[in-house]
Protein backbone atom coordinates (compact mmCIF):
# COMPACT_ATOMS: atom_id res chain seq x y z
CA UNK A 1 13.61 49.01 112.58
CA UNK A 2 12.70 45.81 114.25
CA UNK A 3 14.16 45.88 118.38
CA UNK A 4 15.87 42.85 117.53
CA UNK A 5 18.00 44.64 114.67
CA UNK A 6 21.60 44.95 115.74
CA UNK A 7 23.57 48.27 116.14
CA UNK A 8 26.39 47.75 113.76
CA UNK A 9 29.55 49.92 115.59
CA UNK A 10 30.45 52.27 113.01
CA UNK A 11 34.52 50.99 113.40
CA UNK A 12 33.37 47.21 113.73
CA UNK A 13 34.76 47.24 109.82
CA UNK A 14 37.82 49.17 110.75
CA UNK A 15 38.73 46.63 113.60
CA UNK A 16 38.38 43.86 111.67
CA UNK A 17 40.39 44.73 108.86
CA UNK A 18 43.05 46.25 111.16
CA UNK A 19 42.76 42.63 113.06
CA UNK A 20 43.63 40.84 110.16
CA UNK A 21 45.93 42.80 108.64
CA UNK A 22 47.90 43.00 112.22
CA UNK A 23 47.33 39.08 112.11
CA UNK A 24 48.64 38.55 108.40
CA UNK A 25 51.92 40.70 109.89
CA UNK A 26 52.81 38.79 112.65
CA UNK A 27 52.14 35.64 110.44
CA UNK A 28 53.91 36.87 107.99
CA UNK A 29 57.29 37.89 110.05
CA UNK A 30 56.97 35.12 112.42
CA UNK A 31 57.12 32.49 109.16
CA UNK A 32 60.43 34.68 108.06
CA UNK A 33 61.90 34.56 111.22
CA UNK A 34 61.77 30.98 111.80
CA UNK A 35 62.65 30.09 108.16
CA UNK A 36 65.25 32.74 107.17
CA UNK A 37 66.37 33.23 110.88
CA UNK A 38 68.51 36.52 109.96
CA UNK A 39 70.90 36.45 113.41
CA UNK A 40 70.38 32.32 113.75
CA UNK A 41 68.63 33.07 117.24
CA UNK A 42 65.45 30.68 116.01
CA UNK A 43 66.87 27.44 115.05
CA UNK A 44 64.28 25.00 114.44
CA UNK A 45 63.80 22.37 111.68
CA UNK A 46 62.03 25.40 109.26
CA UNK A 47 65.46 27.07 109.44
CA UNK A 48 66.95 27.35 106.04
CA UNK A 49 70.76 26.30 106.01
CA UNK A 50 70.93 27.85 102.11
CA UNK A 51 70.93 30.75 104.33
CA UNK A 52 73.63 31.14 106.37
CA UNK A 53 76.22 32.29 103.92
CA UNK A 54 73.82 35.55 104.17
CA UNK A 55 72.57 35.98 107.02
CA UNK A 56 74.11 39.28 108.65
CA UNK A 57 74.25 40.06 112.80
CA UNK A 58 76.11 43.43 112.16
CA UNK A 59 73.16 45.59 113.59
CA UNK A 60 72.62 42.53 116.29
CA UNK A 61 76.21 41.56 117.04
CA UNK A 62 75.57 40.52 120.88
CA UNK A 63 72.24 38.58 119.96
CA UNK A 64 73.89 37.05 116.81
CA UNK A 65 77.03 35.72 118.87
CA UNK A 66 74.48 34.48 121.66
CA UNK A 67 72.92 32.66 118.84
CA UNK A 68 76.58 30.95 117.41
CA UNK A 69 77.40 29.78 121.00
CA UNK A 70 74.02 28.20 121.31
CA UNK A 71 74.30 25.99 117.89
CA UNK A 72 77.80 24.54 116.79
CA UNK A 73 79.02 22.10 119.59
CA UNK A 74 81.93 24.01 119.53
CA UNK A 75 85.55 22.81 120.47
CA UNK A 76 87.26 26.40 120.71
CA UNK A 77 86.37 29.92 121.00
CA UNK A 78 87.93 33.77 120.21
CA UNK A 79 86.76 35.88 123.12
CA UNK A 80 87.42 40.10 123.25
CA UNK A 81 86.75 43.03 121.21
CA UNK A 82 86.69 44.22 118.00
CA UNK A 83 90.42 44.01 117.49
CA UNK A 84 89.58 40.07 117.79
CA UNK A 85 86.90 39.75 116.18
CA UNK A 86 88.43 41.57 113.13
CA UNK A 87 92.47 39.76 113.08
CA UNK A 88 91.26 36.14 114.65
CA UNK A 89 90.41 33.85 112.37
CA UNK A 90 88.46 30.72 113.10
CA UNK A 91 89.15 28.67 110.71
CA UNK A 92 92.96 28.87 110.95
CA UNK A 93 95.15 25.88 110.56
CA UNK A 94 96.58 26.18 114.11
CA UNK A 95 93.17 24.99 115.79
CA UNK A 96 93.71 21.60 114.19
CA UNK A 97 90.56 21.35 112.68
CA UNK A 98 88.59 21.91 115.81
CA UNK A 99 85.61 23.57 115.40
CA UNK A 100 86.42 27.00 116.67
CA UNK A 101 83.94 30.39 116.77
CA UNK A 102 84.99 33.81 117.36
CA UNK A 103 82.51 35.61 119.92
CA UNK A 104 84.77 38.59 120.11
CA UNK A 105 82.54 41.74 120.12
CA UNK A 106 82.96 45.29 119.29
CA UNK A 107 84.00 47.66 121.85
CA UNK A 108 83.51 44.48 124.67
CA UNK A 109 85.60 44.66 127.81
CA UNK A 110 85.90 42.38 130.28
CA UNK A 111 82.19 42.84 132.00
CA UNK A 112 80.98 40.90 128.58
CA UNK A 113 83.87 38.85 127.54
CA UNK A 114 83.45 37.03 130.47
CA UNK A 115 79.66 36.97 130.72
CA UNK A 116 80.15 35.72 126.63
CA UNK A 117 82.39 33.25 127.95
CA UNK A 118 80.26 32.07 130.63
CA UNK A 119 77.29 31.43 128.05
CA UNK A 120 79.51 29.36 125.76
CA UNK A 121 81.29 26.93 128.09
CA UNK A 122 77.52 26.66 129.78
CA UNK A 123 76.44 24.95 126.41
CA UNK A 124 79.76 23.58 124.95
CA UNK A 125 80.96 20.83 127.26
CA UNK A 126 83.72 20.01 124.39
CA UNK A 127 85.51 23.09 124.54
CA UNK A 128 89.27 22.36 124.93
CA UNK A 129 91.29 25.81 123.62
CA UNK A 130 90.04 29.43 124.29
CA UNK A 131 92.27 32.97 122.71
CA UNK A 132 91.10 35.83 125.37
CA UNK A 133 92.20 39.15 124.34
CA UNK A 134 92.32 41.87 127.01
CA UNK A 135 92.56 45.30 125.23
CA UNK A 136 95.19 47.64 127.37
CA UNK A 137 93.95 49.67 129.79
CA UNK A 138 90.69 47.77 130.58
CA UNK A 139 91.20 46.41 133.84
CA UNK A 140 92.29 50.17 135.01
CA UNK A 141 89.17 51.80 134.16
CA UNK A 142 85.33 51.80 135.29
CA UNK A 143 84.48 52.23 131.50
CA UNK A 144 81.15 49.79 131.26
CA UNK A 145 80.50 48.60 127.73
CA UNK A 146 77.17 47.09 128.55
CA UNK A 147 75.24 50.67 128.96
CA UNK A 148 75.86 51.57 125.18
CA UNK A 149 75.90 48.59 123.04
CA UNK A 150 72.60 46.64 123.60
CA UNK A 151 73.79 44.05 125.70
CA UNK A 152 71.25 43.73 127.98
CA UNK A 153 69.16 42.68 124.57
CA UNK A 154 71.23 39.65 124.43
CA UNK A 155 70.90 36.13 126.12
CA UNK A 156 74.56 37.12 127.39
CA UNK A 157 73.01 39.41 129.80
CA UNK A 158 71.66 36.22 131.71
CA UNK A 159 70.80 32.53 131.82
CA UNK A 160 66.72 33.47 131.53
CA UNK A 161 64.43 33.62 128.68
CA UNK A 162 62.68 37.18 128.54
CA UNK A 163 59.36 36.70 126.74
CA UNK A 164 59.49 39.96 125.61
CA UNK A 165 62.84 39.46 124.05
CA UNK A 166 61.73 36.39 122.56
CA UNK A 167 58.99 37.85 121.12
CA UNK A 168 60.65 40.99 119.57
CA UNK A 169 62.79 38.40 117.99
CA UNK A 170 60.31 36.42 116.32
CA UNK A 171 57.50 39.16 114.98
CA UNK A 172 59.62 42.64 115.86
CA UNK A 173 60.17 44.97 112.84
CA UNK A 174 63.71 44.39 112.74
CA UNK A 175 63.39 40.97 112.74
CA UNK A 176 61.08 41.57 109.56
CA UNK A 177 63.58 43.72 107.95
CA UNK A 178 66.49 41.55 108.36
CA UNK A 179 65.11 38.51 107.10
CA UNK A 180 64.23 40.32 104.03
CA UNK A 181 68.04 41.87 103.97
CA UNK A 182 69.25 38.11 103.91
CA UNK A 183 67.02 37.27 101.13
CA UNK A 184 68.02 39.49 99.39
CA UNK A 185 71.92 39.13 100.32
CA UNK A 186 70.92 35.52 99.09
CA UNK A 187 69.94 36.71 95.32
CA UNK A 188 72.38 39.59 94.86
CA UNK A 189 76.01 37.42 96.25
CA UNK A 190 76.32 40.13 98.40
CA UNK A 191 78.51 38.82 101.69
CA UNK A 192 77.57 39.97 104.97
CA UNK A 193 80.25 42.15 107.30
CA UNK A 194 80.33 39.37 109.73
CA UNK A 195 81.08 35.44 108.88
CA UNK A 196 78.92 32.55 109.45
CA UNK A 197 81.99 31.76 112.53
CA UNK A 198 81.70 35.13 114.00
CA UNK A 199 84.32 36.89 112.48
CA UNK A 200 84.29 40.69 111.76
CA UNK A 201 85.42 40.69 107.38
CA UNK A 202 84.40 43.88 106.76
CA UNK A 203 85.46 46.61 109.11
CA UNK A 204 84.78 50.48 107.80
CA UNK A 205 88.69 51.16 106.07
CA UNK A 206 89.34 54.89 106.42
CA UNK A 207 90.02 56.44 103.12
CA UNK A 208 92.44 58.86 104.26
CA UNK A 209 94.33 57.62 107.83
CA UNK A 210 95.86 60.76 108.36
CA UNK A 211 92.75 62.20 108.57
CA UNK A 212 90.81 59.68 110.59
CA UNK A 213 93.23 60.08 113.08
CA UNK A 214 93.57 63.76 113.16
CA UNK A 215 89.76 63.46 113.75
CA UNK A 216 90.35 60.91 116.52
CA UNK A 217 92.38 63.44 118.29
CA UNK A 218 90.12 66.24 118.14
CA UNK A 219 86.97 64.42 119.54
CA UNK A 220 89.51 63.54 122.41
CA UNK A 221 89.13 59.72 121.47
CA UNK A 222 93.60 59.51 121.77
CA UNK A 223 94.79 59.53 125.41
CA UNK A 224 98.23 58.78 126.55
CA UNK A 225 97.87 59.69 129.97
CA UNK A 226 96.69 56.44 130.88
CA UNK A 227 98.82 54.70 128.75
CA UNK A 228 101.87 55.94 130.62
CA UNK A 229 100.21 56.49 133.83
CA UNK A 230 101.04 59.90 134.00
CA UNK A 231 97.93 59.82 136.67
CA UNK A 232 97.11 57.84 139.31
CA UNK A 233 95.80 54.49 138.17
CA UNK A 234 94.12 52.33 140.37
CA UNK A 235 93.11 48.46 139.46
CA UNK A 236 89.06 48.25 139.01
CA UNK A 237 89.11 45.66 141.63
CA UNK A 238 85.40 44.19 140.62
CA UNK A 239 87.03 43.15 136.47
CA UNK A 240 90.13 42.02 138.33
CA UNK A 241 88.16 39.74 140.75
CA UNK A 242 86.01 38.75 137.94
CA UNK A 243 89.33 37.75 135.98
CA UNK A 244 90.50 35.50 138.21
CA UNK A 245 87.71 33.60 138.87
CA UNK A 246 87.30 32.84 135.21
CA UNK A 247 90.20 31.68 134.88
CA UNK A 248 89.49 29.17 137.49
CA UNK A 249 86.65 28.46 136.45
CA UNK A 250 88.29 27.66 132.60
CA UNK A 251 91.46 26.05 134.50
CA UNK A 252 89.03 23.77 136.38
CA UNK A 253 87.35 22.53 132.88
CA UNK A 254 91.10 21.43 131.69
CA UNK A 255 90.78 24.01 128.89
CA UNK A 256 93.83 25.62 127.45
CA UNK A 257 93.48 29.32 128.09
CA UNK A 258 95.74 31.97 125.73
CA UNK A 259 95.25 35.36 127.30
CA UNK A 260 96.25 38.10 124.71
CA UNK A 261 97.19 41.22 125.32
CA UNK A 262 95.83 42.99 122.06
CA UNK A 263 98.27 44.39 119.96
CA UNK A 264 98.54 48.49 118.73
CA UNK A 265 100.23 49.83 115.60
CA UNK A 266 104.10 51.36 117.16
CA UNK A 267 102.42 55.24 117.15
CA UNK A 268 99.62 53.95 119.80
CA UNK A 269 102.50 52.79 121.63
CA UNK A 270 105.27 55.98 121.67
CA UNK A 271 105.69 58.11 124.95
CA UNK A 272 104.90 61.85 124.40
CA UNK A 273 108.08 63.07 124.46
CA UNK A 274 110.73 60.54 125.62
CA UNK A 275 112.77 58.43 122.73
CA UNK A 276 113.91 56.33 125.55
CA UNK A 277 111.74 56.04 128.82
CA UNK A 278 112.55 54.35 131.83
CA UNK A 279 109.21 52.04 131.53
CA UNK A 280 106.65 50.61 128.89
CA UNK A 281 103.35 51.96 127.92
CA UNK A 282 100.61 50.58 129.61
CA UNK A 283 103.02 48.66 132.09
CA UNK A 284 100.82 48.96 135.13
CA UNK A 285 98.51 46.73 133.41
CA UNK A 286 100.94 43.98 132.23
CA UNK A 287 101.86 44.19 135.77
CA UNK A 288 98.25 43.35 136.60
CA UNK A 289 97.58 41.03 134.54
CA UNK A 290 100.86 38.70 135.23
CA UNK A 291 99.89 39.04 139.12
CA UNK A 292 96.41 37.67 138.09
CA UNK A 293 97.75 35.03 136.17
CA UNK A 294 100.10 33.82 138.46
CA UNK A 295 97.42 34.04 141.03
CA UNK A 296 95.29 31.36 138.79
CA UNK A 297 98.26 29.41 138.07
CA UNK A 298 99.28 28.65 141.44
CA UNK A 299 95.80 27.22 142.74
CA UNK A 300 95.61 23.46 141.79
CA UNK A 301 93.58 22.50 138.92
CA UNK A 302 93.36 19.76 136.43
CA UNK A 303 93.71 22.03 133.75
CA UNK A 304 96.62 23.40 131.96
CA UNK A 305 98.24 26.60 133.33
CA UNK A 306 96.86 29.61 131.39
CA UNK A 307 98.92 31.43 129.62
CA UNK A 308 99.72 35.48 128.93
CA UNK A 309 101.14 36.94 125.64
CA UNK A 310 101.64 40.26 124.86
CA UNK A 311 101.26 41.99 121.53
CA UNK A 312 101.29 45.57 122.05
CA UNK A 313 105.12 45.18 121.10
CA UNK A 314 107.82 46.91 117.99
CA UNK A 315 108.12 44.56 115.42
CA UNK A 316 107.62 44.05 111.60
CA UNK A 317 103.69 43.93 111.78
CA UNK A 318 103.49 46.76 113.94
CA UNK A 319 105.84 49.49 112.78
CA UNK A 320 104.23 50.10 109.11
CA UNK A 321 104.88 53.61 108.37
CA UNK A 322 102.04 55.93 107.62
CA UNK A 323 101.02 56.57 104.02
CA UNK A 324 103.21 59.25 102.85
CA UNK A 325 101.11 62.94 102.36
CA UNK A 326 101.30 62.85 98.53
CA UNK A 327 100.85 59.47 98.29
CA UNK A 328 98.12 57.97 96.12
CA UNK A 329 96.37 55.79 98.42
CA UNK A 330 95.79 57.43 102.62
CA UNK A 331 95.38 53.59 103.87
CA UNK A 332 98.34 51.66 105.69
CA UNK A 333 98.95 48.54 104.64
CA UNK A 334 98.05 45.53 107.20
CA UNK A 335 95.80 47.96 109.29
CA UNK A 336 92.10 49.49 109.06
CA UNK A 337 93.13 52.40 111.49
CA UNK A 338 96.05 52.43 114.39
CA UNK A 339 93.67 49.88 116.77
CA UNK A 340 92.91 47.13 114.27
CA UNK A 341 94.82 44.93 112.36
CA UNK A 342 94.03 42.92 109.55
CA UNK A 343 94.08 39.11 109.82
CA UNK A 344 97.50 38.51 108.65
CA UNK A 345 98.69 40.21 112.13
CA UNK A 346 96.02 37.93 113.53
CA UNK A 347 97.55 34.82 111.61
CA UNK A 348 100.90 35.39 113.38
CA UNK A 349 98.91 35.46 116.41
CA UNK A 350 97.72 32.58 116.55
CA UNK A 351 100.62 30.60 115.13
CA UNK A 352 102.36 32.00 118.05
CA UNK A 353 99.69 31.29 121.02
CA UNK A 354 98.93 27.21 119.24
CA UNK A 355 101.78 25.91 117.43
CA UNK A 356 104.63 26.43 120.11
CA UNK A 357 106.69 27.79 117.22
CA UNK A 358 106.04 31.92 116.86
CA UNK A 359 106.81 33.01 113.58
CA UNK A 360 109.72 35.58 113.74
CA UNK A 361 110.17 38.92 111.59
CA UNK A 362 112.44 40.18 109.03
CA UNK A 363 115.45 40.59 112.39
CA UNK A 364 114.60 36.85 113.24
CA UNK A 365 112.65 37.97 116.30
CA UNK A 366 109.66 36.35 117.56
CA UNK A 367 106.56 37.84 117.87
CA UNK A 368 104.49 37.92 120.76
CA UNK A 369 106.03 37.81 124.27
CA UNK A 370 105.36 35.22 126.69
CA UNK A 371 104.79 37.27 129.76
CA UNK A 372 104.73 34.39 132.51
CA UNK A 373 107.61 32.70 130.90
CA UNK A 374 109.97 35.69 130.75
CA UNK A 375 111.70 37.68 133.33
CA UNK A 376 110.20 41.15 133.52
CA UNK A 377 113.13 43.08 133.86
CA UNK A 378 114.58 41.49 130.36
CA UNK A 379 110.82 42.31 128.98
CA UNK A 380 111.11 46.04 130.25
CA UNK A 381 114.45 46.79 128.57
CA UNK A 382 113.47 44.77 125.51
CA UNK A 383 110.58 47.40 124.76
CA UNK A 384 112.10 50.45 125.73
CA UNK A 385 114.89 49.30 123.13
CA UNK A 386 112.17 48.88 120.85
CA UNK A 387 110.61 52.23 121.12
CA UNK A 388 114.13 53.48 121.27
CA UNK A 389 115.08 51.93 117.50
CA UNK A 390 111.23 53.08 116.09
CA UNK A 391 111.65 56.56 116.74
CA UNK A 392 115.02 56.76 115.84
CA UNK A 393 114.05 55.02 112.09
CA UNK A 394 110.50 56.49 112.07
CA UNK A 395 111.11 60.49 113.00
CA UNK A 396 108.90 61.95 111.00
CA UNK A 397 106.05 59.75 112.04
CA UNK A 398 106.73 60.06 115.28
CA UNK A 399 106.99 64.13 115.31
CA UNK A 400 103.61 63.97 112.88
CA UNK A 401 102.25 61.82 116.14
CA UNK A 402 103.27 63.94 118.90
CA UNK A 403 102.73 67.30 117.55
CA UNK A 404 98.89 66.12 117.60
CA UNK A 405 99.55 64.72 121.38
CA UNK A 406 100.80 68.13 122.23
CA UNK A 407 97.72 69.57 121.15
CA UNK A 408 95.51 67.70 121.91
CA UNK A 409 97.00 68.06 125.67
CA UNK A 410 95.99 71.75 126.07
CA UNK A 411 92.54 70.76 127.11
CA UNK A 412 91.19 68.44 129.84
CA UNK A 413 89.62 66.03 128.02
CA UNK A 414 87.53 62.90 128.83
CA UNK A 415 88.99 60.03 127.14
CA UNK A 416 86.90 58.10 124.18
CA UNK A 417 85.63 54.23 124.44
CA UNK A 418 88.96 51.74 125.17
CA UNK A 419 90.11 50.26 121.70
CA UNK A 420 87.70 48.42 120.24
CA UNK A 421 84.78 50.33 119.56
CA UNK A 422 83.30 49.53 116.37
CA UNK A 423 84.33 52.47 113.60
């Protein structure tokens, strides 16, 4: 063999067909990424608009919504958690047209609304309305969505572009996988869980309610203690402070601010064992939230006053009875579960926060109470009426409720995730 005879490495073949196969990959996903952009996160000129009837951010929900605030020169935005992002719908005729995006987000508190709502008016200069919904309870617990739904994936998590995160987004095997899920959504018709605006159109429907809440109770999701404060509850002072100054911040861009106080079907409401108690579930928070307001309100600002509405109320929408035990379908009409509506509640909603003129129920009564407008004492004795007349009407639902309290109250158990949390 002649000295100058190379030593051919016995994996130099291996390498270079593992080099180019790894190079046809990235290729390969990189070119899908940036033309089928499956959570809209890439927008560039290869971007395919065809697309977006199909595209799907269900697995990506916090990188997805990053990705709507980032392209739409929005006008108005739906802010909260699931029970938003499933009743609110953008394109309702209240929002006159504007061009309106729901970043609501499953199982998102206030640590990333507000963040969410940050990122949006950081990019959307034109925003004039915003619906905030607060779910019950939030600002009186340390409960931190951010450890458990991949927010810290998502541009929400701060103003910086992480190379790796980039990256993982343009040639990651997810990235790969979804762009061949929209293609395919594409061919097939199939619609995604999640509309091109944001909103949730496809939230899991329990077969058999009875059932899925029975469940709830024995996984210790249902606690009322909080609810009625039958321990001490003490204002999470760091959400509270965060609050405010959002609301400054929103007041100070003249934007019209609707905070809603999300709404529960009448059994997430009842007290234990009282027909007629001497206060309203999940009052300390109200109270919290009214003080916070009025707080906001009183600095001066060029901006409308913001304003507070509360849901969680007895009225027509609310007070569905459960399906009967022999009845032929388990589902209750107007609601996926006890926790989330379906968009007709959400209709009413918004009706009532944009067109000054709440639509009223079958007893002529508006829904929605305007908790800065409206003397709390009157709002007190209104509810406790309320709760009085549904479990006087509704006794069988109500016992069917409360025997499942009762047990559920012989152990110490850690409450579940707040309302919300994706099902």
């Amino acid at each position: 063999m002649s000295a100058t005879t190379r030593t051919r490495h016995p994996f130099a073949r291996y390498l270079r067909w593992l080099g180019t196969m790894m190079g046809v990959y990235f290729l390969l996903t990189a070119m899908l990424s940036l033309t089928v952009d499956p959570w809209r996160i890439n927008h560039t000129p290869l971007s395919m608009d065809s697309l977006d009837s199909a595209r799907e951010i269900s697995g990506t929900v916090r990188v997805g919504k990053a990705a709507l605030a980032n392209r739409g020169d929005w006008e108005a935005v739906i802010l909260g958690s699931s029970i938003m992002e499933i009743a609110m719908d953008p394109t309702h005729p209240a929002f006159g047209g504007r061009r309106t995006v729901n970043l609501a987000m499953a199982a998102a508190g206030v640590l990333e609304t507000i963040p969410a709502g940050n990122y949006i008016l950081d990019r959307n200069p034109g925003i004039r309305t915003m619906v905030f919904g607060i779910d019950a309870g939030d600002l009186h617990n340390d409960f931190d969505s951010r450890k458990f739904d991949r927010f810290y994936e998502s541009p929400f998590a701060d103003n910086n572009i992480s190379v790796e995160r980039t990256i993982g987004q343009l040639i990651g095997g997810r990235s790969l996988a979804d762009s061949i899920a929209t293609i395919r959504r594409k061919f097939s018709g199939e619609a995604p869980r999640r509309s091109p605006l944001g909103q949730w159109l496809q939230p899991n429907h329990p077969p058999d309610l009875r059932a899925y809440v029975e469940a709830a109770f024995k996984m210790g999701f249902i606690n009322v203690s909080d609810a009625w404060a039958l321990k001490p509850q003490e204002l999470n002072q760091e959400k509270a402070k965060l609050l405010l100054g959002y609301i400054s911040r929103v007041r100070d861009a003249g934007i019209s601010m609707h905070i809603v106080i999300t709404p529960h079907h009448a059994l997430r409401q009842i007290h234990p064992v009282l027909d007629e108690p001497e206060k309203t579930c999940w009052q300390h928070h109200m109270l919290a939230l009214i003080d916070i307001c009025n707080k906001a309100n009183s600095a001066p600002s060029p901006g409308p006053p913001v304003t507070l509405w509360n849901f969680m109320t007895f009225n027509t929408h609310t007070t569905t009875p459960l399906p009967a035990e022999a009845a032929s379908s388990r589902q209750m009409p107007g609601w996926f579960d006890l926790g989330h509506a379906q968009p007709e509640l959400g209709d009413r909603m918004i009706e009532t926060l944009l067109t000054g003129k709440p639509p009223v129920d079958r007893e002529g009564n508006p829904y929605g109470v305007n908790l800065l407008e409206s003397d709390w004492e009157t709002v007190r004795r209104d509810w406790i009426a309320g709760h009085l007349s549904y479990c006087t009407e509704n006794p069988g639902d109500v016992s069917w409720w409360r025997s499942h309290l009762a047990e559920s109250g012989k152990n110490d158990k850690t409450p579940g995730p707040p309302a919300g949390r994706e099902n």
